[in-house]
Protein backbone atom coordinates (compact mmCIF):
# COMPACT_ATOMS: atom_id res chain seq x y z
CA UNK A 1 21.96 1.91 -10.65
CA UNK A 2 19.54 -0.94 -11.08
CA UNK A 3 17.28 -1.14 -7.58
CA UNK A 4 15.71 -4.92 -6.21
CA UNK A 5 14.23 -5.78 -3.66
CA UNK A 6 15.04 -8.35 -0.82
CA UNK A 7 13.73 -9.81 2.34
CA UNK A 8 16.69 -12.16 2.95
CA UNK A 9 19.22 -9.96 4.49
CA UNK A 10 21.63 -11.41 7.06
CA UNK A 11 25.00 -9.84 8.72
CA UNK A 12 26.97 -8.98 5.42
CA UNK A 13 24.99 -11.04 2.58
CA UNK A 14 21.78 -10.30 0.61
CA UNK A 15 19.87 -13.10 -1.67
CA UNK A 16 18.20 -12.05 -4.00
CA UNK A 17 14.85 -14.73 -4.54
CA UNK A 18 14.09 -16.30 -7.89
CA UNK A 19 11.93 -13.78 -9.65
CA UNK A 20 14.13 -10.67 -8.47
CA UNK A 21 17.14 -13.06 -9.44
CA UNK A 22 15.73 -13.66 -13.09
CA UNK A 23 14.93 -10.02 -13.19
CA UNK A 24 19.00 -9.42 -12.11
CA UNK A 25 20.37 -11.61 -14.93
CA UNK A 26 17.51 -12.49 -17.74
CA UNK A 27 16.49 -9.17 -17.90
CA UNK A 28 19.05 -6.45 -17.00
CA UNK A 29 21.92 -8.72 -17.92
CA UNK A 30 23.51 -8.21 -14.92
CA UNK A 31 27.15 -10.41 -13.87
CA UNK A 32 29.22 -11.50 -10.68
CA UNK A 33 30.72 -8.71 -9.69
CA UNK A 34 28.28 -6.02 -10.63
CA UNK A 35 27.26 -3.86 -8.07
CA UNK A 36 23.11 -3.46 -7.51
CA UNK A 37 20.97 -1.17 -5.23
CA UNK A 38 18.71 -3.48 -3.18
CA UNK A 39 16.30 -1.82 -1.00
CA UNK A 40 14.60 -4.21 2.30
CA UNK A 41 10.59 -2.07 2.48
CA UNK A 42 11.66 -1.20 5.93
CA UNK A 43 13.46 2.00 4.91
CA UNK A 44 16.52 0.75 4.59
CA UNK A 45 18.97 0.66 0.91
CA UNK A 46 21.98 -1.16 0.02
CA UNK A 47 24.32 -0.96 -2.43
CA UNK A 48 25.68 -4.54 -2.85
CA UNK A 49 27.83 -6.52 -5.01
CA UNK A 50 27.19 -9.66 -7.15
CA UNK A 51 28.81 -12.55 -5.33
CA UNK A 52 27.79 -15.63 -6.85
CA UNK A 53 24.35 -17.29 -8.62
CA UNK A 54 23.22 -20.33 -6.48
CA UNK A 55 19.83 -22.23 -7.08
CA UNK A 56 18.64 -19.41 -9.37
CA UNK A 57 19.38 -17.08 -6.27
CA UNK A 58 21.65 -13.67 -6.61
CA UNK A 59 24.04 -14.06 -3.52
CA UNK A 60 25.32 -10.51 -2.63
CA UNK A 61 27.77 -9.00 -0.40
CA UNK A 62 26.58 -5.62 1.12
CA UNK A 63 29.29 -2.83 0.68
CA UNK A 64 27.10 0.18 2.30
CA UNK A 65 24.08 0.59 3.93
CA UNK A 66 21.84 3.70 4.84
CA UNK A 67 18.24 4.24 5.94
CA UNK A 68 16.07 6.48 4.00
CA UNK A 69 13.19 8.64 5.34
CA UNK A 70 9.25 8.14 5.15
CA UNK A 71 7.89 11.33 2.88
CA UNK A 72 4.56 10.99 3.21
CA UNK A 73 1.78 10.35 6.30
CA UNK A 74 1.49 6.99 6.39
CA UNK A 75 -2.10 6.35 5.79
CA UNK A 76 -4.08 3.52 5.52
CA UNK A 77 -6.70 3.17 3.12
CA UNK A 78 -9.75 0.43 3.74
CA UNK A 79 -11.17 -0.55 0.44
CA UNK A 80 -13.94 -3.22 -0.99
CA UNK A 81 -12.18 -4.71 -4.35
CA UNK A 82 -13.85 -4.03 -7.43
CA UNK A 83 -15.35 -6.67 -9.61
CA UNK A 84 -12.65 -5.84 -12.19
CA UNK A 85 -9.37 -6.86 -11.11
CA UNK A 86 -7.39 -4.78 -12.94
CA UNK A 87 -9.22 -1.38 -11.59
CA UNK A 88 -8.12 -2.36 -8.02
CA UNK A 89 -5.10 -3.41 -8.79
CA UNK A 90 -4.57 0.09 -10.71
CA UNK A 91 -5.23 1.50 -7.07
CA UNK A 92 -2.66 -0.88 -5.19
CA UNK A 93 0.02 0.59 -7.51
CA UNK A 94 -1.06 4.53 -7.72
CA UNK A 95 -1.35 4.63 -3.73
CA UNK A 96 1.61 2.73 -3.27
CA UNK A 97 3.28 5.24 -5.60
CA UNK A 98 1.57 8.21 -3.64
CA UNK A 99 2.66 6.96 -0.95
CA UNK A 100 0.68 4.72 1.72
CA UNK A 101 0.87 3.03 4.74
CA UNK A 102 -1.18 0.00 4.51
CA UNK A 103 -4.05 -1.37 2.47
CA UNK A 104 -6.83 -3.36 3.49
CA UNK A 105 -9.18 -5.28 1.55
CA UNK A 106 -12.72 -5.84 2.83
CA UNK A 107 -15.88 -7.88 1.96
CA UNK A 108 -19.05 -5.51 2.70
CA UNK A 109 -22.88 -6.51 1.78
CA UNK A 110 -22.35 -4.77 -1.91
CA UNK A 111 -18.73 -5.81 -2.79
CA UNK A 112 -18.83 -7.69 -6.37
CA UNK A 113 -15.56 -9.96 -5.12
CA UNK A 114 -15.18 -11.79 -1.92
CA UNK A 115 -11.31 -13.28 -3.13
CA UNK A 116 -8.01 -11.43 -4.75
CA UNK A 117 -4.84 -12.57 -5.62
CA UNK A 118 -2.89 -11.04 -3.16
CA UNK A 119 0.46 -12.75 -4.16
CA UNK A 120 0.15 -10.77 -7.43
CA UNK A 121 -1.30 -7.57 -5.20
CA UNK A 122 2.28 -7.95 -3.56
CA UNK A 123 4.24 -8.13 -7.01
CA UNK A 124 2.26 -4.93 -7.68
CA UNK A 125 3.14 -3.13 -4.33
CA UNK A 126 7.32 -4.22 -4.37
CA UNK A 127 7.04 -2.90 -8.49
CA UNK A 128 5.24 0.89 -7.38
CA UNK A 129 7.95 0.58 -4.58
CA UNK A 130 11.12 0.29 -6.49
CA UNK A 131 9.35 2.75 -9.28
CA UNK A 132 8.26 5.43 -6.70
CA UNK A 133 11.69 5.34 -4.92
CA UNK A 134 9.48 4.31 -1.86
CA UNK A 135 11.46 2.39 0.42
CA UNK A 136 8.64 1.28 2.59
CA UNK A 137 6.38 -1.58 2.01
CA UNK A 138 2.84 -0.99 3.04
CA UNK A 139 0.96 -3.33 5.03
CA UNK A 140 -1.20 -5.44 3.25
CA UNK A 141 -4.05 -7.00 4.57
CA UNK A 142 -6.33 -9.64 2.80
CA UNK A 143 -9.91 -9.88 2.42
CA UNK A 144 -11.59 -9.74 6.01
CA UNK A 145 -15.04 -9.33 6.78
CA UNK A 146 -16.43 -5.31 6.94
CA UNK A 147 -16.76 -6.05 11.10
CA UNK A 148 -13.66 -7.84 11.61
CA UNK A 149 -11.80 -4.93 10.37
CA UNK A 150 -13.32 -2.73 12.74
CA UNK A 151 -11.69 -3.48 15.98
CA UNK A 152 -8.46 -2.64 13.88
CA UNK A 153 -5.88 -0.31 15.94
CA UNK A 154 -5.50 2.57 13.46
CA UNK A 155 -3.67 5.37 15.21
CA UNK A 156 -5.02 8.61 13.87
CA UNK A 157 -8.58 9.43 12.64
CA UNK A 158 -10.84 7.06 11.46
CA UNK A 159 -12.96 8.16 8.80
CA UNK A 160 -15.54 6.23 6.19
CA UNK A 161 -16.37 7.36 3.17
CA UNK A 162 -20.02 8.30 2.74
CA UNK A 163 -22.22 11.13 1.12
CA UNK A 164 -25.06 12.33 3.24
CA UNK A 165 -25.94 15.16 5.19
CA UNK A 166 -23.93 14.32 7.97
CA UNK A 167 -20.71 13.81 6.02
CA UNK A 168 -17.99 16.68 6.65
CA UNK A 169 -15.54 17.25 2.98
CA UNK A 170 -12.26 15.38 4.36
CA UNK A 171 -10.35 18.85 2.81
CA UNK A 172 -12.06 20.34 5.96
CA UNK A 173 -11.09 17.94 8.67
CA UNK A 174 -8.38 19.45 11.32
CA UNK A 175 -6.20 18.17 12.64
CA UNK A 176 -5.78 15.34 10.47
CA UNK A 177 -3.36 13.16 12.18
CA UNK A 178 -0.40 10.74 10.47
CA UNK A 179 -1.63 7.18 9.85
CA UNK A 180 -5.51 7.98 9.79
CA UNK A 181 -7.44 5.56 7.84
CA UNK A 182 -9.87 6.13 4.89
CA UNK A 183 -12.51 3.68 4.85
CA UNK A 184 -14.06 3.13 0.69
CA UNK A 185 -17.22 1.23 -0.23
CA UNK A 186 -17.87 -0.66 -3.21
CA UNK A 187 -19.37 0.54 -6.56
CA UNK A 188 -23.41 0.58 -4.65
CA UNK A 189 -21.61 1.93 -1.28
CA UNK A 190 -22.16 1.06 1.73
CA UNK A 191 -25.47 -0.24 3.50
CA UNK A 192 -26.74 1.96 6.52
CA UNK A 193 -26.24 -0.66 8.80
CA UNK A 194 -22.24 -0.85 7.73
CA UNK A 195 -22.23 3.19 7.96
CA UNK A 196 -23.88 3.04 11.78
CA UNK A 197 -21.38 -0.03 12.64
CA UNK A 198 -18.59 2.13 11.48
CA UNK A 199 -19.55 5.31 13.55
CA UNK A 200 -20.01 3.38 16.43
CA UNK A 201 -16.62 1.91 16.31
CA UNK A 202 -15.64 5.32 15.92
CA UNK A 203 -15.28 6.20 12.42
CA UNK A 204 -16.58 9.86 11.34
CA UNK A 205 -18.42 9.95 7.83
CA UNK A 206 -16.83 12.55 5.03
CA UNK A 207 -17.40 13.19 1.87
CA UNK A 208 -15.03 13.38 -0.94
CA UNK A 209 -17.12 16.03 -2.74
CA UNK A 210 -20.08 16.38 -4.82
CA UNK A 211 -18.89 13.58 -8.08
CA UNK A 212 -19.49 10.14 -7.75
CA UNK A 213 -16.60 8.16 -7.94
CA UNK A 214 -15.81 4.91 -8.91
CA UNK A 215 -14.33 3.14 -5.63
CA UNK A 216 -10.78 2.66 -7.33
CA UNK A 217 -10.53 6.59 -7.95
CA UNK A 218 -12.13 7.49 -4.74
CA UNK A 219 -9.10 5.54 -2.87
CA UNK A 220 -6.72 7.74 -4.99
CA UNK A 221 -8.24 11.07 -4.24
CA UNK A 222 -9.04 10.07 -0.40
CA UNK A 223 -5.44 9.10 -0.59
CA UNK A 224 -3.83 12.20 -1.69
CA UNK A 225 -6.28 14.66 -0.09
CA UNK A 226 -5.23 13.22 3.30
CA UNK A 227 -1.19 13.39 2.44
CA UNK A 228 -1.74 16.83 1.92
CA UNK A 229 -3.81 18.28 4.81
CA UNK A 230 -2.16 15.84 7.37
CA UNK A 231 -0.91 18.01 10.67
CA UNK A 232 2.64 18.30 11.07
């Protein structure tokens, strides 16, 4: 069954918006009175029924509803944008399809990019989220300033990527709690006075082992490692 996603949900009716619309009929060839999945980012699906096309909206009439579970931690991952869009944008959608809990973009002393598109950052996220059979939409946060995102309430650890002799291999760390947040630098990494800014708000300094990754892979690998070790 053909899966959309909506944010105008009210009593009985779902409408679908203009791209997810065009999508419905241009694309899929779908018809009044075919029946669609349509799933809301907040855990919840649908499985609804074509009503009627109004304004180059997909009116729908909800004939079940059911909430879905969260399968993975719920992380956060803190990340300067590369200079290339499309390498950060190859993140959004892998961690989103991993499986993430928000994503933050932040302008350090070294990023190469202090704007991004974060209407097409969303397109990306809702696409990994129907593909991934994800039901949740992450939070997204635009670029902010490396100190303004530092008073940030993250629930669980707070960690910052950062190779030195301090740094502990984030495999090691125990107990790893659900939504801790992985903090990346850009391609020249961070500048001592970021890393000591960081630890004083609290943040702990890993490593993600001995290879030098570009900052796009790095959020992938930070990503995963910390789904996978996360306590229970």
């Amino acid at each position: 069954m053909s899966e959309f996603y909506a944010q105008n949900i009210q009593n009985d009716t779902i409408v679908l918006d203009e791209e997810e619309s065009n999508h419905c009929f241009r694309v899929l060839r779908k018809k009044i009175g075919d029946v669609i999945k349509v799933i809301d980012g907040r855990g919840f699906e649908y499985e609804a029924k074509i009503l009627n096309q109004e304004k180059k909206q997909a009116i729908c009439t909800i004939l079940q509803k059911k909430s879905t579970q969260i399968y993975h931690p719920n992380h956060h991952i803190v990340i300067a944008p590369t200079k290339s869009g499309d390498r950060i944008e190859w993140f959004v959608e892998k961690a989103v399809e991993i499986g993430i809990g928000g994503i933050h973009f932040i302008e350090t002393k070294r990023t190469e990019r202090s704007k991004i598109n974060m209407d097409r950052i969303k397109k990306i996220v809702i696409s990994a989220m129907k593909q991934s059979k994800n039901n949740y939409l992450p939070i997204l946060t635009g670029m902010v300033k490396f100190k303004e995102i530092l008073p940030y309430d993250f629930i669980g650890n707070k960690l910052i990527a950062h190779l030195n002799e301090q740094s502990i291999n984030i495999s090691t760390i125990h107990p790893l709690l659900s939504q801790s947040v992985l903090m990346i630098g850009p391609e020249g990494d961070f500048t001592n006075e970021e890393v000591v800014l960081a630890k004083n708000a609290g943040f702990s300094e890993v490593s993600l082992g001995e290879s030098v990754l570009r900052t796009e892979t790095a959020g992938v690998f930070g990503l995963t490692v910390m789904n996978l070790i996360t306590t229970k």
